[in-house]
PDB file of N, CA and C in Angstrom:
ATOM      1  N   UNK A   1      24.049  -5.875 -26.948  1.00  0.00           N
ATOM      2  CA  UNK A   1      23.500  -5.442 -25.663  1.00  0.00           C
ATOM      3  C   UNK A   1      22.106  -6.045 -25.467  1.00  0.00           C
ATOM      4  N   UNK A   2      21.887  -6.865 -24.221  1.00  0.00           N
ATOM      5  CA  UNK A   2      20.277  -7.342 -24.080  1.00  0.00           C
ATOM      6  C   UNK A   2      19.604  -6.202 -22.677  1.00  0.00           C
ATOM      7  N   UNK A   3      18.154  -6.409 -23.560  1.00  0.00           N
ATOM      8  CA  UNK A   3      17.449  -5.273 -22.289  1.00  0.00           C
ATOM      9  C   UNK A   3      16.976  -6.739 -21.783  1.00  0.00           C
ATOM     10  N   UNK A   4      17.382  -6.276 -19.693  1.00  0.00           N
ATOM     11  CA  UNK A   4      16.758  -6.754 -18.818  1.00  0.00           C
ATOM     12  C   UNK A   4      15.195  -6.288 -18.882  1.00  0.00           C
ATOM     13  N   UNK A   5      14.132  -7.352 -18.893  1.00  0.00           N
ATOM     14  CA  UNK A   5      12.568  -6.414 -18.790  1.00  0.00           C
ATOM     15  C   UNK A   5      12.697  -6.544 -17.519  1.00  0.00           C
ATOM     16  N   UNK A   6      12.191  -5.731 -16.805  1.00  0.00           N
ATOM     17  CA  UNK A   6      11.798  -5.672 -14.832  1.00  0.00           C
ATOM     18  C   UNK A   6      10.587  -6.375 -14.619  1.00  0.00           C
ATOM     19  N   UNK A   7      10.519  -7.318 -13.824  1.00  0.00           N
ATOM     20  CA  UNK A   7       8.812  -7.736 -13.794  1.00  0.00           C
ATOM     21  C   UNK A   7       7.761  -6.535 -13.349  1.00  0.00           C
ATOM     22  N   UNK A   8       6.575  -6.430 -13.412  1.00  0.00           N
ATOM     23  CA  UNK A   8       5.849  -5.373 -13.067  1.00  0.00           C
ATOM     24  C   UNK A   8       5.615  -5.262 -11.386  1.00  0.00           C
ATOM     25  N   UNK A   9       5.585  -6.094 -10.676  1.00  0.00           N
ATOM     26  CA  UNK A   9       6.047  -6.542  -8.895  1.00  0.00           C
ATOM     27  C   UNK A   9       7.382  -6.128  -8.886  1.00  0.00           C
ATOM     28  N   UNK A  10       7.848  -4.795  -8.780  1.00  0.00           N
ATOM     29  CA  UNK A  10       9.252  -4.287  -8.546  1.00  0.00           C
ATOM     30  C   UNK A  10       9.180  -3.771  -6.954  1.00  0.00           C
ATOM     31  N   UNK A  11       8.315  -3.524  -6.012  1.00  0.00           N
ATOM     32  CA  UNK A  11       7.773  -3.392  -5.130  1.00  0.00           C
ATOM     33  C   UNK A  11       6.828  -4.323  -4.363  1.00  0.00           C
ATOM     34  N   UNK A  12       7.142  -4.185  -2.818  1.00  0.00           N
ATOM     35  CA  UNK A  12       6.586  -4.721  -2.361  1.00  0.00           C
ATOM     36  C   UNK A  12       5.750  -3.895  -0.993  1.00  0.00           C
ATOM     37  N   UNK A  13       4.732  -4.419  -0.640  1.00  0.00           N
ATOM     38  CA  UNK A  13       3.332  -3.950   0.442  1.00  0.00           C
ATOM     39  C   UNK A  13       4.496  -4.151   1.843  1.00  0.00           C
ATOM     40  N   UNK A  14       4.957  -3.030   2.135  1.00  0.00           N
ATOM     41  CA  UNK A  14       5.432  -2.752   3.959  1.00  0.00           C
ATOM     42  C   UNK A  14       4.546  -3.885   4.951  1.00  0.00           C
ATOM     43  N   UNK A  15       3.869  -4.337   5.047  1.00  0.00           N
ATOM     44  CA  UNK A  15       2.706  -4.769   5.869  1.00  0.00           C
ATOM     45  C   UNK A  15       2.850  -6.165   5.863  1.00  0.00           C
ATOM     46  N   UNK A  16       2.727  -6.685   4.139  1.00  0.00           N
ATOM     47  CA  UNK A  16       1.745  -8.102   4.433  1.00  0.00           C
ATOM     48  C   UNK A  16       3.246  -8.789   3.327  1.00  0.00           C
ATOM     49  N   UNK A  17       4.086  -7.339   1.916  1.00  0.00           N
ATOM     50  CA  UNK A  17       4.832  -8.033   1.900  1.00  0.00           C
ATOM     51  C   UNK A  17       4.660  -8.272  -0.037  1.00  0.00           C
ATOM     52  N   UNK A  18       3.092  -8.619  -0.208  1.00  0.00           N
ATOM     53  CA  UNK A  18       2.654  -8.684  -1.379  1.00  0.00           C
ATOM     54  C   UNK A  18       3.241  -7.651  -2.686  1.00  0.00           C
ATOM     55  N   UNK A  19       3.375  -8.191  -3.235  1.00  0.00           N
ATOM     56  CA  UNK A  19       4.047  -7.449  -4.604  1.00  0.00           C
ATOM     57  C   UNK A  19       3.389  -6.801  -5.495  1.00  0.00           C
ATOM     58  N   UNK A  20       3.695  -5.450  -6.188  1.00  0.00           N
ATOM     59  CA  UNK A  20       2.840  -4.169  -6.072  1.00  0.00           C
ATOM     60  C   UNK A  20       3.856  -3.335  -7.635  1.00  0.00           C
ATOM     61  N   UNK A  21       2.969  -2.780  -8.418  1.00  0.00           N
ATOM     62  CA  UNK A  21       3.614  -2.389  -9.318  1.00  0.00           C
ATOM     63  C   UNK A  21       4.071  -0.558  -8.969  1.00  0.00           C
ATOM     64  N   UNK A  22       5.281  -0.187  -9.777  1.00  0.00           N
ATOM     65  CA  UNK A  22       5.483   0.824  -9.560  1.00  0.00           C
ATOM     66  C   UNK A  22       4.687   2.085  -9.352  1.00  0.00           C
ATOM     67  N   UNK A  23       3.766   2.177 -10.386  1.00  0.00           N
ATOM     68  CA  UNK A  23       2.475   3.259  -9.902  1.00  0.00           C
ATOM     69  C   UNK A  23       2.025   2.865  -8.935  1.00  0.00           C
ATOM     70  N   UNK A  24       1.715   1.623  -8.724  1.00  0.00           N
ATOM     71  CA  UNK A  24       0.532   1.838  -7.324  1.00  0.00           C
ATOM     72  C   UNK A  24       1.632   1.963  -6.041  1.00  0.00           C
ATOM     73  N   UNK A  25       2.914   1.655  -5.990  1.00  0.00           N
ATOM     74  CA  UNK A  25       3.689   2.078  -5.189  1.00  0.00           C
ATOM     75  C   UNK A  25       3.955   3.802  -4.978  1.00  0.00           C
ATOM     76  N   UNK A  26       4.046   4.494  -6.310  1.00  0.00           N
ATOM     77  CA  UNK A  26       4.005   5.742  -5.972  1.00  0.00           C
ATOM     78  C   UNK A  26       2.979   6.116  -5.458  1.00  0.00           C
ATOM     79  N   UNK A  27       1.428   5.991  -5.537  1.00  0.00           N
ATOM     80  CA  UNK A  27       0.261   6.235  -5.312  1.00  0.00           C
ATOM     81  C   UNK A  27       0.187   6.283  -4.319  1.00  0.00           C
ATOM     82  N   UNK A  28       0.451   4.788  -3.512  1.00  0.00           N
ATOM     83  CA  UNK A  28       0.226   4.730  -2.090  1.00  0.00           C
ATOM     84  C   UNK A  28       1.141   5.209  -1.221  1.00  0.00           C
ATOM     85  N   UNK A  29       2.583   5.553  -1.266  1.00  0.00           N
ATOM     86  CA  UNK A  29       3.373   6.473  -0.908  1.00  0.00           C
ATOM     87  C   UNK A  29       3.210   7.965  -1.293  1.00  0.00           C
ATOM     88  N   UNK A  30       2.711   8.735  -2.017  1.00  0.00           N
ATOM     89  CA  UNK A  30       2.324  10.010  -2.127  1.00  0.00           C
ATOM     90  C   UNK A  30       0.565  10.351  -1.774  1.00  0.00           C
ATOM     91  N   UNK A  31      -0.021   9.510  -1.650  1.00  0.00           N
ATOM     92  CA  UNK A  31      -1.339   9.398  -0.888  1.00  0.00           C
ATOM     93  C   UNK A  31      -1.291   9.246   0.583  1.00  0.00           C
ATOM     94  N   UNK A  32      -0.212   8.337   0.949  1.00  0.00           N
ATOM     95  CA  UNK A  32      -0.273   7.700   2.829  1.00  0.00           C
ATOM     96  C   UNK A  32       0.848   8.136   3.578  1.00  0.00           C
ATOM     97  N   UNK A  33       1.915   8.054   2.812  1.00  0.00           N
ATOM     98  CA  UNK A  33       3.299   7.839   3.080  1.00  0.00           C
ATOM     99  C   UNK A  33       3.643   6.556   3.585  1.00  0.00           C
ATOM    100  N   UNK A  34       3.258   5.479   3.019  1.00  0.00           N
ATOM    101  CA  UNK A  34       4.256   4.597   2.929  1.00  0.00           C
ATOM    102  C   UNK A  34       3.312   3.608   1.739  1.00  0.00           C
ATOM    103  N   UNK A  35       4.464   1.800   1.247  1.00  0.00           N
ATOM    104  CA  UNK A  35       4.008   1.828   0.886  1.00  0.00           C
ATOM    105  C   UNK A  35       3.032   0.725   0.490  1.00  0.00           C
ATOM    106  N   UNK A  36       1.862   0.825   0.524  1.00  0.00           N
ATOM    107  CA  UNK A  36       0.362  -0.743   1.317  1.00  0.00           C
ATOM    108  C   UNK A  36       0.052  -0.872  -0.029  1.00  0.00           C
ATOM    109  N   UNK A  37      -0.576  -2.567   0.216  1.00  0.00           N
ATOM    110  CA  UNK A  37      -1.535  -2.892  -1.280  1.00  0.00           C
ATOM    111  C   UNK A  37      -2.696  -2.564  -0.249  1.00  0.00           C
ATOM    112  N   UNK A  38      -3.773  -2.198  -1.807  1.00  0.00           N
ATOM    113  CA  UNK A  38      -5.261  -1.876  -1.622  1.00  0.00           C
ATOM    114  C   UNK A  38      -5.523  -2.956  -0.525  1.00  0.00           C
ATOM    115  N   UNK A  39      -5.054  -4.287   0.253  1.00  0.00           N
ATOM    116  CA  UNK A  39      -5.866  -4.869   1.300  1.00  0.00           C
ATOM    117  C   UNK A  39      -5.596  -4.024   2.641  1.00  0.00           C
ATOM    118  N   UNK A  40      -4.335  -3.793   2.134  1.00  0.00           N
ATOM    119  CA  UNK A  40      -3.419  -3.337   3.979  1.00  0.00           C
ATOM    120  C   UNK A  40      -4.143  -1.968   4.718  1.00  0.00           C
ATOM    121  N   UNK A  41      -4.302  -1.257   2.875  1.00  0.00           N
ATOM    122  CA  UNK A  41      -4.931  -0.051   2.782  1.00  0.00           C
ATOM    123  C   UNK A  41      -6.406   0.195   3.494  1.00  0.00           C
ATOM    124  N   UNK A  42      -6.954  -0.756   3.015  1.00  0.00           N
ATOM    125  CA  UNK A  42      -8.362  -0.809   2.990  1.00  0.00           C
ATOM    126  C   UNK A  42      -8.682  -0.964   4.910  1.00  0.00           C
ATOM    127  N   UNK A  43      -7.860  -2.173   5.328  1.00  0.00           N
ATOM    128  CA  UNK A  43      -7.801  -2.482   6.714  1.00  0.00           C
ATOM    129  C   UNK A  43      -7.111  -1.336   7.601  1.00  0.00           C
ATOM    130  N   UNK A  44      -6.257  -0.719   7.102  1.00  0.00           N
ATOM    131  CA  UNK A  44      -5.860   0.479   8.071  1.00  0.00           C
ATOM    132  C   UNK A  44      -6.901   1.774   8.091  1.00  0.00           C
ATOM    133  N   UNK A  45      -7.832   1.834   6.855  1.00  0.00           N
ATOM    134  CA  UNK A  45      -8.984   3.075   7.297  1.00  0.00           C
ATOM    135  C   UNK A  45      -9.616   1.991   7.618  1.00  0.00           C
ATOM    136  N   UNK A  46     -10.145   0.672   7.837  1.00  0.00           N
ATOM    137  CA  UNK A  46     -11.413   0.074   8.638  1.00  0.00           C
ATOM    138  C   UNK A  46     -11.145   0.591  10.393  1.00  0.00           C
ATOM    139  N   UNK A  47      -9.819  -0.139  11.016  1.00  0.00           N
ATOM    140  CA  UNK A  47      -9.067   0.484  11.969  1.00  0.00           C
ATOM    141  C   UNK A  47      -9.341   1.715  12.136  1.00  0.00           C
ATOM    142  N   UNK A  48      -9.116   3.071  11.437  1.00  0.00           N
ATOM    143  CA  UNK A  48      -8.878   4.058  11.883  1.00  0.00           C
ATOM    144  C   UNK A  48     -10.847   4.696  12.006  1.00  0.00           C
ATOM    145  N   UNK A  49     -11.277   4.230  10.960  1.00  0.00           N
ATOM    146  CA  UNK A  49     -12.517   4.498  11.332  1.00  0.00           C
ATOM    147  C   UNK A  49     -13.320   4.228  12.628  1.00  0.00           C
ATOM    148  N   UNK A  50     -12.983   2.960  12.821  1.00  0.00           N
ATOM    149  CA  UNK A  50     -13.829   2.080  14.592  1.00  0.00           C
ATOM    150  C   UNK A  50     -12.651   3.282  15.663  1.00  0.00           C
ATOM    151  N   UNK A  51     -11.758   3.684  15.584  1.00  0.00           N
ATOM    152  CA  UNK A  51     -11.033   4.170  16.243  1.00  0.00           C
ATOM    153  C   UNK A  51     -11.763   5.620  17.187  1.00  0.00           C
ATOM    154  N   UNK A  52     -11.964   6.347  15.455  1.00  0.00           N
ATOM    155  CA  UNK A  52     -12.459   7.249  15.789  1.00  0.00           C
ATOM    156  C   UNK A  52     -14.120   7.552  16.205  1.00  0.00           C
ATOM    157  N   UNK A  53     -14.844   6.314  15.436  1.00  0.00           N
ATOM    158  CA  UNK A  53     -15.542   6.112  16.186  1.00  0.00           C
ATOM    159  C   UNK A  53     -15.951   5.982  18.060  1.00  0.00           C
ATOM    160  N   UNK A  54     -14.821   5.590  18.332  1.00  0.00           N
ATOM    161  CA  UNK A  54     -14.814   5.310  20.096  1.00  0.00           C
ATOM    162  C   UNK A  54     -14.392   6.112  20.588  1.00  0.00           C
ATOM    163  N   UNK A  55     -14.084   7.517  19.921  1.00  0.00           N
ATOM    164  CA  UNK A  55     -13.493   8.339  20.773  1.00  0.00           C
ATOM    165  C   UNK A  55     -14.241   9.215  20.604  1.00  0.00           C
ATOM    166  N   UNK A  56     -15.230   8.922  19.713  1.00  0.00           N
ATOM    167  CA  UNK A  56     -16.946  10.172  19.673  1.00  0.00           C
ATOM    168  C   UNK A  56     -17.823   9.665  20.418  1.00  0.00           C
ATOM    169  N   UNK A  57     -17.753   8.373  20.476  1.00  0.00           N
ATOM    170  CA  UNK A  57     -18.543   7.654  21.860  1.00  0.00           C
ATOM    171  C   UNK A  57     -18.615   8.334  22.992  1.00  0.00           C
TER     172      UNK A  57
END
């Protein structure tokens, strides 16, 4: 019997696509609900911040 190893990119970033290891896939799906690498992440609170910014304006 041979063990298949899984590469550690078993997942991939909803967004951009980029390949993402299983923890940080759970992370960012039980943190966001869905599931982003730290860039997609980072750019969707930049977004949501200017957002809410303009609506305290």
């Amino acid at each position: 019997m041979t063990l298949s190893i899984m590469p550690e990119e078993t997942y991939s970033c909803s967004n951009c696509g980029r390949g993402m290891g299983e923890f940080s896939a759970d992370r960012s799906l039980e943190l966001y609900g869905g599931i982003w690498c730290g860039k997609c992440l980072h750019e969707m609170m930049e977004a949501r911040r200017e957002e809410e910014e303009k609506q305290e304006a």
